[in-house]
Protein backbone atom coordinates (compact mmCIF):
# COMPACT_ATOMS: atom_id res chain seq x y z
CA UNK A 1 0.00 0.00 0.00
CA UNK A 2 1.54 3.22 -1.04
CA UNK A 3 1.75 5.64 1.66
CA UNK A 4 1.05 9.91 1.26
CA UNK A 5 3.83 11.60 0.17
CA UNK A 6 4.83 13.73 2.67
CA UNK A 7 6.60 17.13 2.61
CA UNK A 8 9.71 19.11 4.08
CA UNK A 9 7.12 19.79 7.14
CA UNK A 10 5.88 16.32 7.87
CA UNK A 11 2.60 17.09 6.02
CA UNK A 12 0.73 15.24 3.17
CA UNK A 13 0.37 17.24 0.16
CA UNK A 14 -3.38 16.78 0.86
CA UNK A 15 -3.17 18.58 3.88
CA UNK A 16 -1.17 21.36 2.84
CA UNK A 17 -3.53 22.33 0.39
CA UNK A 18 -6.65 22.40 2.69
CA UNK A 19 -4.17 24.28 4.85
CA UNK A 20 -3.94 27.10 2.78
CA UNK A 21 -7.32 27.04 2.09
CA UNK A 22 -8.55 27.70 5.21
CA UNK A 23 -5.50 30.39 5.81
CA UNK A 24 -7.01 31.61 2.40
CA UNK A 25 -10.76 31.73 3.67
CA UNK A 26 -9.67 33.15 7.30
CA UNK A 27 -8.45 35.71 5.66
CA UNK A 28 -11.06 36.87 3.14
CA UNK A 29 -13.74 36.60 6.29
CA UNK A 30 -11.17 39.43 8.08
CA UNK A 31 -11.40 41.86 4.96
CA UNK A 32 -15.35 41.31 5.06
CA UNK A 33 -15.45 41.83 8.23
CA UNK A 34 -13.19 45.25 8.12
CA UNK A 35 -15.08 46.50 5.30
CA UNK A 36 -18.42 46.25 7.62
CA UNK A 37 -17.01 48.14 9.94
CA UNK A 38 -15.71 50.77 7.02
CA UNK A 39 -18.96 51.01 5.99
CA UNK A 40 -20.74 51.34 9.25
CA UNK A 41 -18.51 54.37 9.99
CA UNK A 42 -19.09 55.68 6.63
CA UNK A 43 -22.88 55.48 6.69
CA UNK A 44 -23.25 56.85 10.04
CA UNK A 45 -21.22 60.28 8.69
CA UNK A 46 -23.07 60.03 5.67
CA UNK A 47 -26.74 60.21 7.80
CA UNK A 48 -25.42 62.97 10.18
CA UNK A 49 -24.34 65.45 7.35
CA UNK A 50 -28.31 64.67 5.31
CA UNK A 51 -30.28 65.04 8.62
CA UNK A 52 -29.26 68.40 9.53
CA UNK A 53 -31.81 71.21 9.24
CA UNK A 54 -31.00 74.28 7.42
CA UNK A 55 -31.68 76.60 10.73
CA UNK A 56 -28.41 74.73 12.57
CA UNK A 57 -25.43 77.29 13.53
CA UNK A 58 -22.61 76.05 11.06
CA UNK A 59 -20.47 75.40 13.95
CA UNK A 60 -23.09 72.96 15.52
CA UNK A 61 -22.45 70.50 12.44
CA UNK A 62 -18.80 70.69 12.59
CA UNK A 63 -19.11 69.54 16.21
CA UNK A 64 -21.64 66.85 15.50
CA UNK A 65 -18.48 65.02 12.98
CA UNK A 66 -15.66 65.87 15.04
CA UNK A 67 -17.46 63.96 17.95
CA UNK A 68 -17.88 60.97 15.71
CA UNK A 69 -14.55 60.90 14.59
CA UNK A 70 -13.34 61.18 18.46
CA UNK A 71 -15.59 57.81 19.47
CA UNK A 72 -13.86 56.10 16.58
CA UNK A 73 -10.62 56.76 17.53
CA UNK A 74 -11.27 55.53 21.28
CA UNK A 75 -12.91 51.99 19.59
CA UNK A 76 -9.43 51.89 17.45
CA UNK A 77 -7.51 52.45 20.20
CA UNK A 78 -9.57 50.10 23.14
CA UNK A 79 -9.08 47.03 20.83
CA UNK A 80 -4.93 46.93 20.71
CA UNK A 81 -2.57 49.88 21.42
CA UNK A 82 0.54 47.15 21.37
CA UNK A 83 0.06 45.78 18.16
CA UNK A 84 0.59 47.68 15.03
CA UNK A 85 -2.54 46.97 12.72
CA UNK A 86 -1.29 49.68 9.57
CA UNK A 87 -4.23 52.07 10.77
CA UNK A 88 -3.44 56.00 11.54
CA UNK A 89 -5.11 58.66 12.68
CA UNK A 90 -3.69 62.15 11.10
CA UNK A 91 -4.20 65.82 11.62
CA UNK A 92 -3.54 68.12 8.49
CA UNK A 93 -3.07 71.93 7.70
CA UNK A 94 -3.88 72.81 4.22
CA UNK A 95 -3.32 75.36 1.12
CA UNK A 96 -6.71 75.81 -0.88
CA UNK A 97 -8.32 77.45 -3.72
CA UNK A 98 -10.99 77.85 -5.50
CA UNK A 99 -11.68 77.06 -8.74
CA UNK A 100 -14.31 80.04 -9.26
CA UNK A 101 -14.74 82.88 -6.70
CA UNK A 102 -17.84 84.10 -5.49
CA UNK A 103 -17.81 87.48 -6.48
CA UNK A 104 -21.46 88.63 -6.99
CA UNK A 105 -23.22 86.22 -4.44
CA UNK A 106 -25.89 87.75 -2.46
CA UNK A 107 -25.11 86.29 0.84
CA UNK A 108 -21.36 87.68 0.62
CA UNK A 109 -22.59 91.07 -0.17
CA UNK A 110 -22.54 90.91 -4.06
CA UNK A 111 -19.17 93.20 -4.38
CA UNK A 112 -15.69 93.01 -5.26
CA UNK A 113 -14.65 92.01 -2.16
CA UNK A 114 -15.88 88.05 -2.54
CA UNK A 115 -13.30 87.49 -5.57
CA UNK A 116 -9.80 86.02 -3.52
CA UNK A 117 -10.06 82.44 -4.35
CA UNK A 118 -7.38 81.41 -2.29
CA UNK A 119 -7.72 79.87 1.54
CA UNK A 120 -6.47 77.40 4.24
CA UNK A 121 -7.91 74.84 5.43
CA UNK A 122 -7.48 72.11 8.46
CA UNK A 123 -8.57 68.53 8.62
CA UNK A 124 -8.60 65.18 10.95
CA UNK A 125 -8.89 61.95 10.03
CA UNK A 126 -8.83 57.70 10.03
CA UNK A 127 -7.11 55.82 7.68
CA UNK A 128 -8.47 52.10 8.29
CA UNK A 129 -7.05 48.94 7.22
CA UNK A 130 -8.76 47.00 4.84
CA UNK A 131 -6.28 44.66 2.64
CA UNK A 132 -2.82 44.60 3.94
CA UNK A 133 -1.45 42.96 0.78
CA UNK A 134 -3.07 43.22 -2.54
CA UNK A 135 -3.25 39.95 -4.95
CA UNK A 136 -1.43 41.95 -7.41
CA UNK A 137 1.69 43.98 -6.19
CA UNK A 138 1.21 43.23 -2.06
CA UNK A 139 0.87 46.59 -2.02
CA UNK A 140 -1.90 47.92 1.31
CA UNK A 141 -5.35 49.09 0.95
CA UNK A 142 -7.00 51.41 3.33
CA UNK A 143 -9.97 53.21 3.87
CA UNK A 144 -9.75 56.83 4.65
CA UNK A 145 -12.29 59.08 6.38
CA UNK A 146 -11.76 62.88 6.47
CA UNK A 147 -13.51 65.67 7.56
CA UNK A 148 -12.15 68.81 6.83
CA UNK A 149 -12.96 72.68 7.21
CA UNK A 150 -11.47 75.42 4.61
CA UNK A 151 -11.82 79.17 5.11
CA UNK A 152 -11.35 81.36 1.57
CA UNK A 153 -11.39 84.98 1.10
CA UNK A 154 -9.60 85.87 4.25
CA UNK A 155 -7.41 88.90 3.51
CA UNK A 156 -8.37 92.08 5.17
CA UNK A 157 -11.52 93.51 3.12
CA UNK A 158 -12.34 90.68 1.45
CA UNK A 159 -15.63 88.52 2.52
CA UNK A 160 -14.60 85.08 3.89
CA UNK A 161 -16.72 82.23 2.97
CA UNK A 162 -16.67 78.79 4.67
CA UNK A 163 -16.73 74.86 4.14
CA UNK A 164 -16.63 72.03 5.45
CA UNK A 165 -16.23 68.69 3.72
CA UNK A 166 -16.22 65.15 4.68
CA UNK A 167 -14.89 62.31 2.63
CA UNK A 168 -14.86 58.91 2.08
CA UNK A 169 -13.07 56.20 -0.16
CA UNK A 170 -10.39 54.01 -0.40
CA UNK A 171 -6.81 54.45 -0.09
CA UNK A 172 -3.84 52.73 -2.16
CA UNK A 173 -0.43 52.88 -0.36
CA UNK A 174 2.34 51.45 -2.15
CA UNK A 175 5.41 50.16 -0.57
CA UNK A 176 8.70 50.45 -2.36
CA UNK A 177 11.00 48.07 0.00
CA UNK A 178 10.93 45.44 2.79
CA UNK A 179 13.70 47.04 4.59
CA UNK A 180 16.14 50.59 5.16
CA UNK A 181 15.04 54.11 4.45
CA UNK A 182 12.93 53.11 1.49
CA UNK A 183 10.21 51.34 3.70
CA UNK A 184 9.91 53.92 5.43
CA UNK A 185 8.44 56.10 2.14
CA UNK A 186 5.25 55.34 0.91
CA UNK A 187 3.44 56.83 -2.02
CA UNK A 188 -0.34 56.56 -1.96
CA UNK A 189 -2.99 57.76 -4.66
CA UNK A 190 -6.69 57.05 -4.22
CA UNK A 191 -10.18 58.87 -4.24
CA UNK A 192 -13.46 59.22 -2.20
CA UNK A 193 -17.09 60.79 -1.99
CA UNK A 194 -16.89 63.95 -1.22
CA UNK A 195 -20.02 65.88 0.80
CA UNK A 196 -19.62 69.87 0.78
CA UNK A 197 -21.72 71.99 3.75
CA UNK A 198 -21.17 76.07 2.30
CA UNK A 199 -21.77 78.97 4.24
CA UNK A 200 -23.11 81.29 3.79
CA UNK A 201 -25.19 79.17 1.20
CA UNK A 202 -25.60 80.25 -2.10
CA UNK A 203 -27.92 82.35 -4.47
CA UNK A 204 -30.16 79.41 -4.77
CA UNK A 205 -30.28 79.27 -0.82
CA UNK A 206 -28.54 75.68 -1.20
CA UNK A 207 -25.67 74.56 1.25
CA UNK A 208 -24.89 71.10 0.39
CA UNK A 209 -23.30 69.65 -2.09
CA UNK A 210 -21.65 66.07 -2.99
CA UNK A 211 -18.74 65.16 -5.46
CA UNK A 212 -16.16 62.93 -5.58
CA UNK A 213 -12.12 64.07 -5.00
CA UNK A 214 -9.03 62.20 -6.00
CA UNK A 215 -5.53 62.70 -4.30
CA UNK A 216 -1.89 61.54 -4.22
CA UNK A 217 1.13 61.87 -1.81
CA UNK A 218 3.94 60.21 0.27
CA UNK A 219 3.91 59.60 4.07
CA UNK A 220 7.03 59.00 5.31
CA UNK A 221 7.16 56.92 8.63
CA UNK A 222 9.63 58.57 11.50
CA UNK A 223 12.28 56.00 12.87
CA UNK A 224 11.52 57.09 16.45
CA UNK A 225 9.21 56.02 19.24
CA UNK A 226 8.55 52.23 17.62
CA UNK A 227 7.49 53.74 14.44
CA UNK A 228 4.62 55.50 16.21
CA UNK A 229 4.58 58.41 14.01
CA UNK A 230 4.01 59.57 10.31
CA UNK A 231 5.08 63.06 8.41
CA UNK A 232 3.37 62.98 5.20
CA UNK A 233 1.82 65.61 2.01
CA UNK A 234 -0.31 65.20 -0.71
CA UNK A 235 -2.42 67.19 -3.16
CA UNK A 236 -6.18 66.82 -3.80
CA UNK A 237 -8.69 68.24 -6.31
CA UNK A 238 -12.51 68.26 -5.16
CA UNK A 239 -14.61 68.45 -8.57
CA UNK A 240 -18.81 68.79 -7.24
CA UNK A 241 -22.19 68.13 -9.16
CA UNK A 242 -22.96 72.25 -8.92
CA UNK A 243 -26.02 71.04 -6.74
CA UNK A 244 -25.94 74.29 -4.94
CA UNK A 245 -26.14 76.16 -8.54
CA UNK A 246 -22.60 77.04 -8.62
CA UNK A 247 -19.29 75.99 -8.73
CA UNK A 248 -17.86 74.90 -5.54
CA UNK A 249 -14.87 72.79 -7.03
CA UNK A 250 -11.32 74.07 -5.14
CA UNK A 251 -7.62 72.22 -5.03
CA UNK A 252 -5.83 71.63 -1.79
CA UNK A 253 -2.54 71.16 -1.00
CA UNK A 254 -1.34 70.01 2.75
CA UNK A 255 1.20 68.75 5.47
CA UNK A 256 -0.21 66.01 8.22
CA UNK A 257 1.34 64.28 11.02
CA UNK A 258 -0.07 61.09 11.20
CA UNK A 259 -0.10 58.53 14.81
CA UNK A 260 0.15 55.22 13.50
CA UNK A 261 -1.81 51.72 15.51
């Protein structure tokens, strides 16, 4: 009777291969079950920015997210501080500008003094781990959540408009060596949906507005503290549908320091 041939390990080549499969389905059930909870944040921002009434103090809404974004960052952090799952949690300053001005608007007056296009903006956010090795180039895929506020028109005599933004899409990070200085630098490109609150609101009395905005950059993880900490920049265009009946589209460029978990 011819026994199972056995490999370098001891194991049948039977086993082996029902081995990987369940290290193959073990794994898929983690992404699913990351992607839930990617979703679950993401729908939960996405209802509080549709269910607030018009009559709410700008500053109430902006409160409202950055309370959310504080309770996920306590569930992150409950789960494991010790172990290093690829997740961060940034905070950004930002370069923006419009892509039209709002000269002429009635809620800014309807002078000359609503054309400076140009702003600053800051921003706080989750990037969540969803693949940490694509089937293709074992590159990581993460899920990014940002809300963000931007302030244009702000030189002296000028009428500053506000907005705030939230978005939310998937992240690419690609990693250019195992080991030295070069692990340390990752590029990243990716995109999200984009939800715009304006204020004051426009001629047509409309304040929110969705889109979609695609960005690029490099993070660059600090060799201090366990790898604790990120430096990073990147660039990012937000194009929007015009819901608000005008154009609201604006480019950003920023700096974050990110906390890595």
């Amino acid at each position: 009777m011819n026994k199972p041939a056995l490999t370098s390990f001891g194991y049948t080549k039977q086993s082996k291969i029902i081995l990987k499969k369940q290290i193959f389905l073990l794994t898929m059930y983690s992404v699913f079950v990351k992607c839930l909870s990617f979703i679950n944040y993401s729908v939960f921002i996405i209802y509080l920015i549709l269910t607030q009434k018009k009559g709410e103090k700008f500053m109430k809404r902006s409160l409202s997210y950055i309370l959310v974004v504080i309770s996920i960052i306590f569930f992150l952090l409950s789960e494991s501080f010790a172990e290093r799952k690829g997740g961060q949690v940034f905070f950004k300053g930002d370069w923006a500008r419009l892509s039209v001005d709002r000269e002429g608007d009635a809620f800014l007056g309807g002078g000359e003094n609503s054309d400076n296009k140009d702003g600053w903006g800051v921003a706080a956010g989750l990037h969540l781990p969803l693949l940490k090795h694509d089937p293709f180039f074992q590159n990581e895929i993460l899920g990014e959540i940002m809300l963000s506020y931007y302030k244009f028109g702000s030189d002296e005599g000028s009428a500053a408009n506000n907005m705030f933004t939230a978005m939310i899409g998937p992240k690419y990070r690609i990693h250019l060596s195992e080991t030295g200085t070069l692990s340390r630098i990752k590029p990243f490109l990716g995109a999200g949906m984009l939800f715009g609150v304006i204020s004051p609101p426009s001629d047509d009395v409309a304040y929110l507005d969705i889109g979609v905005q695609p960005f690029t950059g490099i993070d660059y993880t600090l060799p201090y503290m366990n790898d604790a900490f990120s430096l990073g920049i990147d660039y990012r265009y937000s194009f929007f549908a015009h819901d608000v009946g005008r154009n609201a589209d604006f480019q950003s460029a920023g700096v974050y320091l990110g906390i890595n978990f």
